[in-house]
PDB file of N, CA and C in Angstrom:
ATOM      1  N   UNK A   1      36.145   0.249  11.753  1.00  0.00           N
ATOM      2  CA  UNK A   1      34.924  -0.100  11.042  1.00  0.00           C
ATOM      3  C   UNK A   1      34.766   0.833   9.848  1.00  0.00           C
ATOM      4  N   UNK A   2      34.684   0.212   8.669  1.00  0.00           N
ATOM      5  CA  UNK A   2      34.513   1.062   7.362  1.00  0.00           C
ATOM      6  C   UNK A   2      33.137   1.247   7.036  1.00  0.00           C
ATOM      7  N   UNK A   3      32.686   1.782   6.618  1.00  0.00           N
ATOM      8  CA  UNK A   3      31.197   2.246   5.820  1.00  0.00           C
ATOM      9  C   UNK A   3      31.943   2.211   4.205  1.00  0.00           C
ATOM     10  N   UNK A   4      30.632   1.231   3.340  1.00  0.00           N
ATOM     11  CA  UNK A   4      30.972   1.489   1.853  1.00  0.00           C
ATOM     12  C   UNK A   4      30.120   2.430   1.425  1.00  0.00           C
ATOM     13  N   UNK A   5      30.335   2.970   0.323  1.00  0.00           N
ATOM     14  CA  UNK A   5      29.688   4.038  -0.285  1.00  0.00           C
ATOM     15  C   UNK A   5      29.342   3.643  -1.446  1.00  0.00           C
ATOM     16  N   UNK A   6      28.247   4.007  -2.267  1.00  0.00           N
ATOM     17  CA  UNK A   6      28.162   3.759  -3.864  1.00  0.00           C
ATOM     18  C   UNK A   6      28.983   4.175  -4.202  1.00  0.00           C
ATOM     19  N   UNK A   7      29.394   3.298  -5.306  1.00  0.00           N
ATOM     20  CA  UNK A   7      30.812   3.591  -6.112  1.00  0.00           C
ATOM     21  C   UNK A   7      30.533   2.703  -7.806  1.00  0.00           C
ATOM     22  N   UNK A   8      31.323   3.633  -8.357  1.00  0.00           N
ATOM     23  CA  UNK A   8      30.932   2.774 -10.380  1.00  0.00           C
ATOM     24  C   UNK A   8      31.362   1.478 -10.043  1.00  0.00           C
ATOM     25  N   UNK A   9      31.475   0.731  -9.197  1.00  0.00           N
ATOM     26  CA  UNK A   9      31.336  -0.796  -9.356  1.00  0.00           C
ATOM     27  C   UNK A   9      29.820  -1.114  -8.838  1.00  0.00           C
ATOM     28  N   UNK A  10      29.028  -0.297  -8.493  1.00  0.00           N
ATOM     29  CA  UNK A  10      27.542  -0.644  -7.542  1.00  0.00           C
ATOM     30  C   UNK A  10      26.795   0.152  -7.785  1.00  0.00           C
ATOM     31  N   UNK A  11      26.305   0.195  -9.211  1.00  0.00           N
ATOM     32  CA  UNK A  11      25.672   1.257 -10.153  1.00  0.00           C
ATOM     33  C   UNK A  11      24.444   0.801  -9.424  1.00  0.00           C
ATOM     34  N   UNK A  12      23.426   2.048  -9.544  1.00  0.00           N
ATOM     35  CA  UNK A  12      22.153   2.218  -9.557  1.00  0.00           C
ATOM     36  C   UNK A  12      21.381   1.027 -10.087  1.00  0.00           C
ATOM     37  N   UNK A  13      21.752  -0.045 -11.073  1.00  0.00           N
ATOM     38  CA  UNK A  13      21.403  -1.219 -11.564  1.00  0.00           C
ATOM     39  C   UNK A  13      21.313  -2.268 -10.614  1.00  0.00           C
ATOM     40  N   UNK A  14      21.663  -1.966  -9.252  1.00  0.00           N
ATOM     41  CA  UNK A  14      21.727  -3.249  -8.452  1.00  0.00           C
ATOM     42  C   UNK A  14      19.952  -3.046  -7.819  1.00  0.00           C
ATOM     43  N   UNK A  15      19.818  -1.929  -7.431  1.00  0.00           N
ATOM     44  CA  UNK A  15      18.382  -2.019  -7.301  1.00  0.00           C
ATOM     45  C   UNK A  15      16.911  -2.346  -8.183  1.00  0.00           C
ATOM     46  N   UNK A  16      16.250  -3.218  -7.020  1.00  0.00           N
ATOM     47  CA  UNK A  16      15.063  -3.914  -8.049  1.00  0.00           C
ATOM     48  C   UNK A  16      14.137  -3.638  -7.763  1.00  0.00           C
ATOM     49  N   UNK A  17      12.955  -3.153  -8.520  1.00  0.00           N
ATOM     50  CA  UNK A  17      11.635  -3.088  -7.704  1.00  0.00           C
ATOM     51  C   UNK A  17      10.877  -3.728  -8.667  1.00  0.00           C
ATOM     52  N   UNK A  18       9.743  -4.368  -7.935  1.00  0.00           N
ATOM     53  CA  UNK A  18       8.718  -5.472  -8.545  1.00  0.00           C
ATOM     54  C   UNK A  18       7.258  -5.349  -7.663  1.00  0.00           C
ATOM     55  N   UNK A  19       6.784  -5.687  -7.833  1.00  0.00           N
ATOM     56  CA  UNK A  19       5.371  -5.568  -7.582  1.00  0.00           C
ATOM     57  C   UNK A  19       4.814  -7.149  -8.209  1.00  0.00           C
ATOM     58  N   UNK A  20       4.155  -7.702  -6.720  1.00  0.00           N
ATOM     59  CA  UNK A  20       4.161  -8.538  -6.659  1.00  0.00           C
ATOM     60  C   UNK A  20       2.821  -8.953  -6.187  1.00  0.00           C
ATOM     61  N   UNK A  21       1.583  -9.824  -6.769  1.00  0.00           N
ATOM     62  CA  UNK A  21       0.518 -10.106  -6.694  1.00  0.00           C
ATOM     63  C   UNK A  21       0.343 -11.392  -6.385  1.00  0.00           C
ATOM     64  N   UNK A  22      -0.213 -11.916  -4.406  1.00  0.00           N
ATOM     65  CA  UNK A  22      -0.471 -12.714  -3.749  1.00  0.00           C
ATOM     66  C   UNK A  22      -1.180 -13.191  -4.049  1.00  0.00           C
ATOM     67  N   UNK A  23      -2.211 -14.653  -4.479  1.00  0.00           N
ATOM     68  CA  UNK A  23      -2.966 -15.341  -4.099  1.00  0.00           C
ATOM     69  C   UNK A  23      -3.071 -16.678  -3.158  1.00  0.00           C
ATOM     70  N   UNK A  24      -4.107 -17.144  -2.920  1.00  0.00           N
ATOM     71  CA  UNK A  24      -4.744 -17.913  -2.322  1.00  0.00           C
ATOM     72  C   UNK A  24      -4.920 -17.398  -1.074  1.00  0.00           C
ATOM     73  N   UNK A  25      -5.204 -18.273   0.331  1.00  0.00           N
ATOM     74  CA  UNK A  25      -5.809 -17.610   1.675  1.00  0.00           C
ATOM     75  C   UNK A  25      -4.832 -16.857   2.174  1.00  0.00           C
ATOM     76  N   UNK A  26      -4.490 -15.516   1.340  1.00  0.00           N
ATOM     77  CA  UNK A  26      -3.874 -14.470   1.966  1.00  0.00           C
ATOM     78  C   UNK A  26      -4.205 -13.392   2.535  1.00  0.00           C
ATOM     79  N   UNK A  27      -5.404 -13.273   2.930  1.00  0.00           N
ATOM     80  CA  UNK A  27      -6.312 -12.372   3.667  1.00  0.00           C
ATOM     81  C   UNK A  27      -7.041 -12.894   5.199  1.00  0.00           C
ATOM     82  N   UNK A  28      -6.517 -12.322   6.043  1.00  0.00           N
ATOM     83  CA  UNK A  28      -7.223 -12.596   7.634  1.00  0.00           C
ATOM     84  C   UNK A  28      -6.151 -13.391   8.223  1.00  0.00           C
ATOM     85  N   UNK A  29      -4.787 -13.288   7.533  1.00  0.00           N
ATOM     86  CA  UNK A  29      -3.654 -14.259   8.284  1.00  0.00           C
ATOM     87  C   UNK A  29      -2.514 -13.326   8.481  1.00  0.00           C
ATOM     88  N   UNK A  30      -2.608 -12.519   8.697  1.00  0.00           N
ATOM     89  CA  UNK A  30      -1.284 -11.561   9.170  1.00  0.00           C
ATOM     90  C   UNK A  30      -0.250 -11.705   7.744  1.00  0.00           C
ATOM     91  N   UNK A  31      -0.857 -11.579   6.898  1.00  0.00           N
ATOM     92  CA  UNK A  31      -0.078 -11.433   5.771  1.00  0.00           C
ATOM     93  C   UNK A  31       0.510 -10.374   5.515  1.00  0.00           C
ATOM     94  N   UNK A  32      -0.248  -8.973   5.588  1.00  0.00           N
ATOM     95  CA  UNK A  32       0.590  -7.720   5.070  1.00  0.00           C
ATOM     96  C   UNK A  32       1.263  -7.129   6.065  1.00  0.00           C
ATOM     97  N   UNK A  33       0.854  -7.909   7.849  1.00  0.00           N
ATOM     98  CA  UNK A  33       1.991  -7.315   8.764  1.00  0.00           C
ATOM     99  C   UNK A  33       2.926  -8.113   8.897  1.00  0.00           C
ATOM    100  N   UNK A  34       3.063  -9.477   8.020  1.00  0.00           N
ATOM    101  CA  UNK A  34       4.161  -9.818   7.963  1.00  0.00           C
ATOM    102  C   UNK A  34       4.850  -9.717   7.539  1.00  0.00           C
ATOM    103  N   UNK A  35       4.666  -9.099   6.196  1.00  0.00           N
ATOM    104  CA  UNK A  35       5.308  -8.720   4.385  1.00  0.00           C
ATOM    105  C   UNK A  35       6.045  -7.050   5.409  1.00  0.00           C
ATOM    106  N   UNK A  36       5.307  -6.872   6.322  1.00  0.00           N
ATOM    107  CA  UNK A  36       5.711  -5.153   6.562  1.00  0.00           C
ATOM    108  C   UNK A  36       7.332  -5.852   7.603  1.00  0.00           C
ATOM    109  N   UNK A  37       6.820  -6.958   8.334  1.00  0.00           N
ATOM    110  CA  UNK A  37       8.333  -6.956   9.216  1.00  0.00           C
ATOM    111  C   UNK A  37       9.328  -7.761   8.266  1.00  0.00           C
ATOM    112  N   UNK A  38       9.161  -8.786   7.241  1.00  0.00           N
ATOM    113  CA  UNK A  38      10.264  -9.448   6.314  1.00  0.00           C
ATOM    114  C   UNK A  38      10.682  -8.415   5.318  1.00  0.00           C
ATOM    115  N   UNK A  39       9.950  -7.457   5.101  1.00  0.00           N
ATOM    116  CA  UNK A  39      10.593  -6.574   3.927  1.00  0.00           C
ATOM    117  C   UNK A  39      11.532  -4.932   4.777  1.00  0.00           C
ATOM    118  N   UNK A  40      11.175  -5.313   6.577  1.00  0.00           N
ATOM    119  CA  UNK A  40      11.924  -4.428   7.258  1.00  0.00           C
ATOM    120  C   UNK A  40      13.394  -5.104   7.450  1.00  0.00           C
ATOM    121  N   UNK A  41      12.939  -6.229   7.844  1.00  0.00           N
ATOM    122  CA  UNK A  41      14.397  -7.031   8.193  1.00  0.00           C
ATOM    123  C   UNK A  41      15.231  -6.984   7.163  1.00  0.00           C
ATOM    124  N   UNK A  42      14.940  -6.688   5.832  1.00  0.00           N
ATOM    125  CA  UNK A  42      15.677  -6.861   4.247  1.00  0.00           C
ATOM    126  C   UNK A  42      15.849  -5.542   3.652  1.00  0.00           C
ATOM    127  N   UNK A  43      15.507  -4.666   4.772  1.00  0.00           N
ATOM    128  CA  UNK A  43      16.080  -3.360   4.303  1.00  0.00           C
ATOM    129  C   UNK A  43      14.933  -3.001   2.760  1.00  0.00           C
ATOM    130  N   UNK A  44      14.104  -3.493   3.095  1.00  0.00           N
ATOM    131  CA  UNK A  44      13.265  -3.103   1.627  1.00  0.00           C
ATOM    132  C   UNK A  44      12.199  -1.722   1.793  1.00  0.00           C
ATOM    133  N   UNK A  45      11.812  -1.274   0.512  1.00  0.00           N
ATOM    134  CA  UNK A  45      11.364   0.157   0.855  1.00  0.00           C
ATOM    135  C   UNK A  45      10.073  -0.469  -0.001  1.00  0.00           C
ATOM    136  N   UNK A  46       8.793   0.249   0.190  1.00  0.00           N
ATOM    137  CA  UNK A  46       7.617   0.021  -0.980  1.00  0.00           C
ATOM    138  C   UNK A  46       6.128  -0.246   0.494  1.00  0.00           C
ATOM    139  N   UNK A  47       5.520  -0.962  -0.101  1.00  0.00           N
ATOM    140  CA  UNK A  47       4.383  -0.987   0.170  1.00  0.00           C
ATOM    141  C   UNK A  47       3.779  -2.271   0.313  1.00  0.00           C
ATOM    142  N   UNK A  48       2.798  -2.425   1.034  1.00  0.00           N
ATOM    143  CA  UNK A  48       1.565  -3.740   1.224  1.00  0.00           C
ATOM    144  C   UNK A  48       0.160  -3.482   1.182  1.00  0.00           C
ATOM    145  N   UNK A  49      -0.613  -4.503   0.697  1.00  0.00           N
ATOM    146  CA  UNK A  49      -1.753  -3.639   0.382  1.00  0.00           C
ATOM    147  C   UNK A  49      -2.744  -5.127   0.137  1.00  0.00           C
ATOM    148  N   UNK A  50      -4.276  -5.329   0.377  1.00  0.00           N
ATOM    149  CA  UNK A  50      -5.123  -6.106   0.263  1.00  0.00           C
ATOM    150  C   UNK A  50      -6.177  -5.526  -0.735  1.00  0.00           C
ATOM    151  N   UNK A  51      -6.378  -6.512  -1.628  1.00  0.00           N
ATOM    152  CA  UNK A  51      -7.489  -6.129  -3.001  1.00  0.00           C
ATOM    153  C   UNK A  51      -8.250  -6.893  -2.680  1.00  0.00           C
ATOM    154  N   UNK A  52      -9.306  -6.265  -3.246  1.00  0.00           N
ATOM    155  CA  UNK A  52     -10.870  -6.784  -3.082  1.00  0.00           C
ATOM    156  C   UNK A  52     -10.874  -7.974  -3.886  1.00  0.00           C
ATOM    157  N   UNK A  53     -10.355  -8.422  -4.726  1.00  0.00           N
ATOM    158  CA  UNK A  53     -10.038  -9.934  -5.105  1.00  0.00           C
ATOM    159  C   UNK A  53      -9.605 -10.858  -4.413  1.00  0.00           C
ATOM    160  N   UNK A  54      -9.141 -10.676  -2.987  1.00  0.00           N
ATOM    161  CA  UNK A  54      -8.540 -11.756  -2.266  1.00  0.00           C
ATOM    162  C   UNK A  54      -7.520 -11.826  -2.077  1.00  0.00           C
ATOM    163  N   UNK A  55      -6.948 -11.082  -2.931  1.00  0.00           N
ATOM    164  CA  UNK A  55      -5.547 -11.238  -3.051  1.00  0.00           C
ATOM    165  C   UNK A  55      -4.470 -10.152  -2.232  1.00  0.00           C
ATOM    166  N   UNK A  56      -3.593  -9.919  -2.156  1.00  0.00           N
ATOM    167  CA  UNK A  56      -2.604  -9.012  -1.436  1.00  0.00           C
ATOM    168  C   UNK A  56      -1.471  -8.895  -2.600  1.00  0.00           C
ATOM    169  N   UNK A  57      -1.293  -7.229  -2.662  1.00  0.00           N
ATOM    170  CA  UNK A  57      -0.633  -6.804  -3.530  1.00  0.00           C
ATOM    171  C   UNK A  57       0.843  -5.829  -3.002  1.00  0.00           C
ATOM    172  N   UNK A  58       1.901  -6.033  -3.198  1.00  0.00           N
ATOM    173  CA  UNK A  58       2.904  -5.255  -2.927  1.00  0.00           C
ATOM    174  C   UNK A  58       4.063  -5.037  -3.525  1.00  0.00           C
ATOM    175  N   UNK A  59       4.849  -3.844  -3.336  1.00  0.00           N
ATOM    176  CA  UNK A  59       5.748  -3.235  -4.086  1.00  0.00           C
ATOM    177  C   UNK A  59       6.926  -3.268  -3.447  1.00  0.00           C
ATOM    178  N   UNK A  60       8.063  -3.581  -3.726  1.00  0.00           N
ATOM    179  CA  UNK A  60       9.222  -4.378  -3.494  1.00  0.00           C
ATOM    180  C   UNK A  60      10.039  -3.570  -3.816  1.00  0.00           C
ATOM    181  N   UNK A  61      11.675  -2.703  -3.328  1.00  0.00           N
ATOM    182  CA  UNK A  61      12.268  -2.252  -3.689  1.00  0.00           C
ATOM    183  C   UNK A  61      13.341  -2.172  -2.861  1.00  0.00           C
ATOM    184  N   UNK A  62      14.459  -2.477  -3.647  1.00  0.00           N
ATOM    185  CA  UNK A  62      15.843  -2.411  -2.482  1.00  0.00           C
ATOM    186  C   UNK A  62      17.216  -3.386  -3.586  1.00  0.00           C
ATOM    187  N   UNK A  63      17.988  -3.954  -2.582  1.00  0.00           N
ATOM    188  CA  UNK A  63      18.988  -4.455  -3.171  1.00  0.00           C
ATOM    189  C   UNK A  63      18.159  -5.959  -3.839  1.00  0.00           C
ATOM    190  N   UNK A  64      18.856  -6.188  -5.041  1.00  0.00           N
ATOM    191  CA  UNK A  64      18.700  -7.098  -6.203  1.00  0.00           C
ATOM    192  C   UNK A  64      17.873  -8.340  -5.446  1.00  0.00           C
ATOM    193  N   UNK A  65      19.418  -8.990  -4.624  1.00  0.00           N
ATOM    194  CA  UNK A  65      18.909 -10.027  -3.883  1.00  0.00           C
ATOM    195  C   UNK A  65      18.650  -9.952  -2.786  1.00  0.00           C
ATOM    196  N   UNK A  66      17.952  -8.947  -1.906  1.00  0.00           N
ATOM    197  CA  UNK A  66      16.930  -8.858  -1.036  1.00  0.00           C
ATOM    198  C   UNK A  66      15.800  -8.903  -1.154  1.00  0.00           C
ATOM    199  N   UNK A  67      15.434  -8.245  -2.456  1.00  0.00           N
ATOM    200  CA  UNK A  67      14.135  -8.351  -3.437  1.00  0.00           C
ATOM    201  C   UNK A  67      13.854 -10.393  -3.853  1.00  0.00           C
ATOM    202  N   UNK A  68      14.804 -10.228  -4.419  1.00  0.00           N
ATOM    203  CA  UNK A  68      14.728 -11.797  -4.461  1.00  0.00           C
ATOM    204  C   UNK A  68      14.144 -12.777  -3.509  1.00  0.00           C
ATOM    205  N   UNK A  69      14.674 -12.874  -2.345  1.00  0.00           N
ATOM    206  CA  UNK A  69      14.694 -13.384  -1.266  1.00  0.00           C
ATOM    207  C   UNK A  69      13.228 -13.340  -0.794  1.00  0.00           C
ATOM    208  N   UNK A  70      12.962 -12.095  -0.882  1.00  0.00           N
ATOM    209  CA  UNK A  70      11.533 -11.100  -0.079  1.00  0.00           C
ATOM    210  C   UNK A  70      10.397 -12.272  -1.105  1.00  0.00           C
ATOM    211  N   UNK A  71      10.981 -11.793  -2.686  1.00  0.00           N
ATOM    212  CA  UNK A  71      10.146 -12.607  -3.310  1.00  0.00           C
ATOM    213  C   UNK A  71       9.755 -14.098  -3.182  1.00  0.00           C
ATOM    214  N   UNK A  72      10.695 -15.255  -2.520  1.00  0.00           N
ATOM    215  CA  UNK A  72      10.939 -16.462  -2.305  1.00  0.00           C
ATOM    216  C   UNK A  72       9.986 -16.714  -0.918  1.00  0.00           C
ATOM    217  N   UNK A  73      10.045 -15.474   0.070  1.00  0.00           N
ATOM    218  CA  UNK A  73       9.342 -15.826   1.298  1.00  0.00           C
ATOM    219  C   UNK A  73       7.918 -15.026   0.899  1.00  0.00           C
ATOM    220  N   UNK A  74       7.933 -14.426   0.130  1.00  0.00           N
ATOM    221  CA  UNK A  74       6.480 -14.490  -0.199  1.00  0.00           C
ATOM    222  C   UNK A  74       5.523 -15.665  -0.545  1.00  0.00           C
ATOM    223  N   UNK A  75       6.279 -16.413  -1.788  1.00  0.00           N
ATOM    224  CA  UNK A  75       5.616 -17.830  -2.181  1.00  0.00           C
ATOM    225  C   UNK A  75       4.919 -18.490  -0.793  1.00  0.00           C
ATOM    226  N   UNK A  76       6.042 -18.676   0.234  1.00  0.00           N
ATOM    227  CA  UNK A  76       5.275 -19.161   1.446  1.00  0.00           C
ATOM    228  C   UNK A  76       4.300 -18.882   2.647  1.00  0.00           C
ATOM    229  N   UNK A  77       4.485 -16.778   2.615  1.00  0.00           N
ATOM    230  CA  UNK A  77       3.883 -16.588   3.297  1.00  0.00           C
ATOM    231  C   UNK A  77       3.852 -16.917   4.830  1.00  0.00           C
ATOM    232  N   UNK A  78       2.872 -16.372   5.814  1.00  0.00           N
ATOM    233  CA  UNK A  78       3.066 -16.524   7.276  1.00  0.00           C
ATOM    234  C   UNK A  78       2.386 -17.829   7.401  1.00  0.00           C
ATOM    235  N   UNK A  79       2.699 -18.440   8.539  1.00  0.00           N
ATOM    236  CA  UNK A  79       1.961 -20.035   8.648  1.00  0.00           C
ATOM    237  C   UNK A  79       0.805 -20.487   8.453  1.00  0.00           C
ATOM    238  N   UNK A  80      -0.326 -19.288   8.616  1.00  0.00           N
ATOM    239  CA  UNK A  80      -1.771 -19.379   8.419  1.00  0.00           C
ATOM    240  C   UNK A  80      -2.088 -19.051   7.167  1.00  0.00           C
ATOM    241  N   UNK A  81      -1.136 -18.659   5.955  1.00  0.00           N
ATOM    242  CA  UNK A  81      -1.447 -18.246   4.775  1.00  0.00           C
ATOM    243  C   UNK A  81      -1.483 -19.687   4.134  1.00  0.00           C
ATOM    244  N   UNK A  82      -1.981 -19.736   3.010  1.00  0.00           N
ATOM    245  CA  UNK A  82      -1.980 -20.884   2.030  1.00  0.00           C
ATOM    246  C   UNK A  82      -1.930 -20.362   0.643  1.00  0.00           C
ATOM    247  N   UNK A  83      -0.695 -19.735  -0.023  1.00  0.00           N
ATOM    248  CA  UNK A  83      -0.441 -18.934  -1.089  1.00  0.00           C
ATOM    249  C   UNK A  83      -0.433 -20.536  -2.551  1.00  0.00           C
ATOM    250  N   UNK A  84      -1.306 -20.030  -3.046  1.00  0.00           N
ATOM    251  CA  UNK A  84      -1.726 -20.764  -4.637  1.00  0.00           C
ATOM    252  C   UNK A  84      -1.325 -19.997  -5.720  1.00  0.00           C
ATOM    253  N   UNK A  85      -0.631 -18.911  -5.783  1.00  0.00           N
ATOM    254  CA  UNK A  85      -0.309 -17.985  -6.934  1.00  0.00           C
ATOM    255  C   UNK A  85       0.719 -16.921  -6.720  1.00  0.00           C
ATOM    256  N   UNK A  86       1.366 -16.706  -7.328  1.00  0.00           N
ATOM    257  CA  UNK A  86       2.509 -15.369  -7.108  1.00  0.00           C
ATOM    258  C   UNK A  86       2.644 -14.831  -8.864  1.00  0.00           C
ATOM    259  N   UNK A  87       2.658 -13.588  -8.685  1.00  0.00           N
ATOM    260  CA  UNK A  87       2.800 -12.865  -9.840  1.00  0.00           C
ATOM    261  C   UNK A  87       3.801 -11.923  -9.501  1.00  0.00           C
ATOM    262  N   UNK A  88       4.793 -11.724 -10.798  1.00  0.00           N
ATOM    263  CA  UNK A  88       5.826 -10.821 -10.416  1.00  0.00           C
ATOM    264  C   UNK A  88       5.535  -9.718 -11.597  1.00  0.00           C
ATOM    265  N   UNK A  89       5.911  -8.611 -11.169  1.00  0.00           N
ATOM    266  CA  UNK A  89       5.302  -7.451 -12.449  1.00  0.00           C
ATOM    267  C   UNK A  89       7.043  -6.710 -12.333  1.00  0.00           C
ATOM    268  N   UNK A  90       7.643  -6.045 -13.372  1.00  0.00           N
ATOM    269  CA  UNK A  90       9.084  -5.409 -12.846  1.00  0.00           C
ATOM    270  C   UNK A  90       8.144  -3.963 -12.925  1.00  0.00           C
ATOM    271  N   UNK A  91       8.896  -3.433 -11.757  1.00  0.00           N
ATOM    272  CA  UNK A  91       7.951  -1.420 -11.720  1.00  0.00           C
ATOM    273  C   UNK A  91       8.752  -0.787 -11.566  1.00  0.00           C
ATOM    274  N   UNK A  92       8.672   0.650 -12.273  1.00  0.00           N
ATOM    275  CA  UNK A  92       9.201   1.878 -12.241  1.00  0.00           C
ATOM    276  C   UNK A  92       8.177   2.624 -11.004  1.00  0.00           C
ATOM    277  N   UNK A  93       7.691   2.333 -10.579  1.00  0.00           N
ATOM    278  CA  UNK A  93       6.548   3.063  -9.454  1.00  0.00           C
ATOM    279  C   UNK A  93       7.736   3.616  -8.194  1.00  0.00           C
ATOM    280  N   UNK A  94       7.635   4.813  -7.323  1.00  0.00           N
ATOM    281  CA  UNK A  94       7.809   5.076  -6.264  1.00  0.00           C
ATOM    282  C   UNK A  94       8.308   4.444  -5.303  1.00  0.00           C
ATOM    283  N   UNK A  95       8.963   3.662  -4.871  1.00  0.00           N
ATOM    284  CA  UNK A  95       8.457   2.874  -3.323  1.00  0.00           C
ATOM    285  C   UNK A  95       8.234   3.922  -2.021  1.00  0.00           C
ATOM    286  N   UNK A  96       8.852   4.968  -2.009  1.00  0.00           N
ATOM    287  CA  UNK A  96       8.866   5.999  -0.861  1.00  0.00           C
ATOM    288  C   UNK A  96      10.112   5.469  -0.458  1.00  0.00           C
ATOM    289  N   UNK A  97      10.070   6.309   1.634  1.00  0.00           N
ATOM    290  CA  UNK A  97      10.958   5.982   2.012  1.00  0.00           C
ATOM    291  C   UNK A  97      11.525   4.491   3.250  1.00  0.00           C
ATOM    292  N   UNK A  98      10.181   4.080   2.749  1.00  0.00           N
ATOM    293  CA  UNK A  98       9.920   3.089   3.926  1.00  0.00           C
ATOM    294  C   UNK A  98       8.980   2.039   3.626  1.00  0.00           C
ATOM    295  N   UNK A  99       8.762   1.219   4.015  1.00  0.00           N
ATOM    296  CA  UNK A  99       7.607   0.320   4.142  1.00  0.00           C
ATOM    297  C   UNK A  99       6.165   0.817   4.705  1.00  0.00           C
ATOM    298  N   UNK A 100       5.256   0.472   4.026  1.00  0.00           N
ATOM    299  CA  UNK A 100       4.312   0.783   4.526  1.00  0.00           C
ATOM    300  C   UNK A 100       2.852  -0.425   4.202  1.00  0.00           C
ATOM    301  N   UNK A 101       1.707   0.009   4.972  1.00  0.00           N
ATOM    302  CA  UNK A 101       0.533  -0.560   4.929  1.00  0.00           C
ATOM    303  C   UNK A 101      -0.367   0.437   3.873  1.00  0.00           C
ATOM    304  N   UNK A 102      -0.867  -0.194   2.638  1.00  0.00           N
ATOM    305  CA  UNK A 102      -1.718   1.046   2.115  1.00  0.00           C
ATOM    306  C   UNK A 102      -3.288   0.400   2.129  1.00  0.00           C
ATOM    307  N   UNK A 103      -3.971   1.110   1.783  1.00  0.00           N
ATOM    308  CA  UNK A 103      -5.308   1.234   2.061  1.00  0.00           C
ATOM    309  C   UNK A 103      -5.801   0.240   0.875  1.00  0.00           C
ATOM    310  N   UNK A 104      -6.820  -0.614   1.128  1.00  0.00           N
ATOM    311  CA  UNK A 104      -7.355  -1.978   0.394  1.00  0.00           C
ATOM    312  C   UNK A 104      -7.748  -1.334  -1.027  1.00  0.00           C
ATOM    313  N   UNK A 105      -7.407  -1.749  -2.344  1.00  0.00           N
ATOM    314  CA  UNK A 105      -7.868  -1.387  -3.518  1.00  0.00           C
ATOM    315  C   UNK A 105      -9.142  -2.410  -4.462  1.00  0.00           C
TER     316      UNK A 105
END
């Protein structure tokens, strides 16, 4: 069993982070503990978070097309969500080292 390593074919450019702004009934449906287990399963690092607008806001960071992906199952959300809007922002922000839940803004 091999382990790959970064190497100048898998520059620092493969990672994406975005920040990404939920609407419609994305609040009271297990939205940001779901965003916390799909962005675990995808190896993604950053954050989840609920705004006083209704909306649910989070920060996305990891491989290109895991980000991608993360972004695609966002549009749909958990079964009780009813998402009417997605906004993608590209960010230089932090993600940390993990996923997390942050405090409502």
């Amino acid at each position: 069993m091999t382990t790959t390593q970064a190497t100048s074919d898998s520059p620092q450019s493969s990672t994406k982070t975005v920040r990404l702004v939920i609407k419609g009934r994305v609040q009271g449906v297990f939205y940001r503990n779901w965003t916390i287990e799909n962005a675990t399963q995808l190896g993604l690092k950053g954050w989840v978070r609920n705004r006083r607008d209704g909306s649910v806001e989070t920060l996305l960071s990891g491989n290109s097309d895991a980000v991608q992906e993360m972004e695609q199952r966002c549009r749909r959300g958990p079964p009780s969500a009813m998402v009417t809007g997605l906004e993608v922002y590209p960010s230089t922000d932090d993600p940390g080292s993990g996923f997390e839940r942050k405090q409502t803004v």
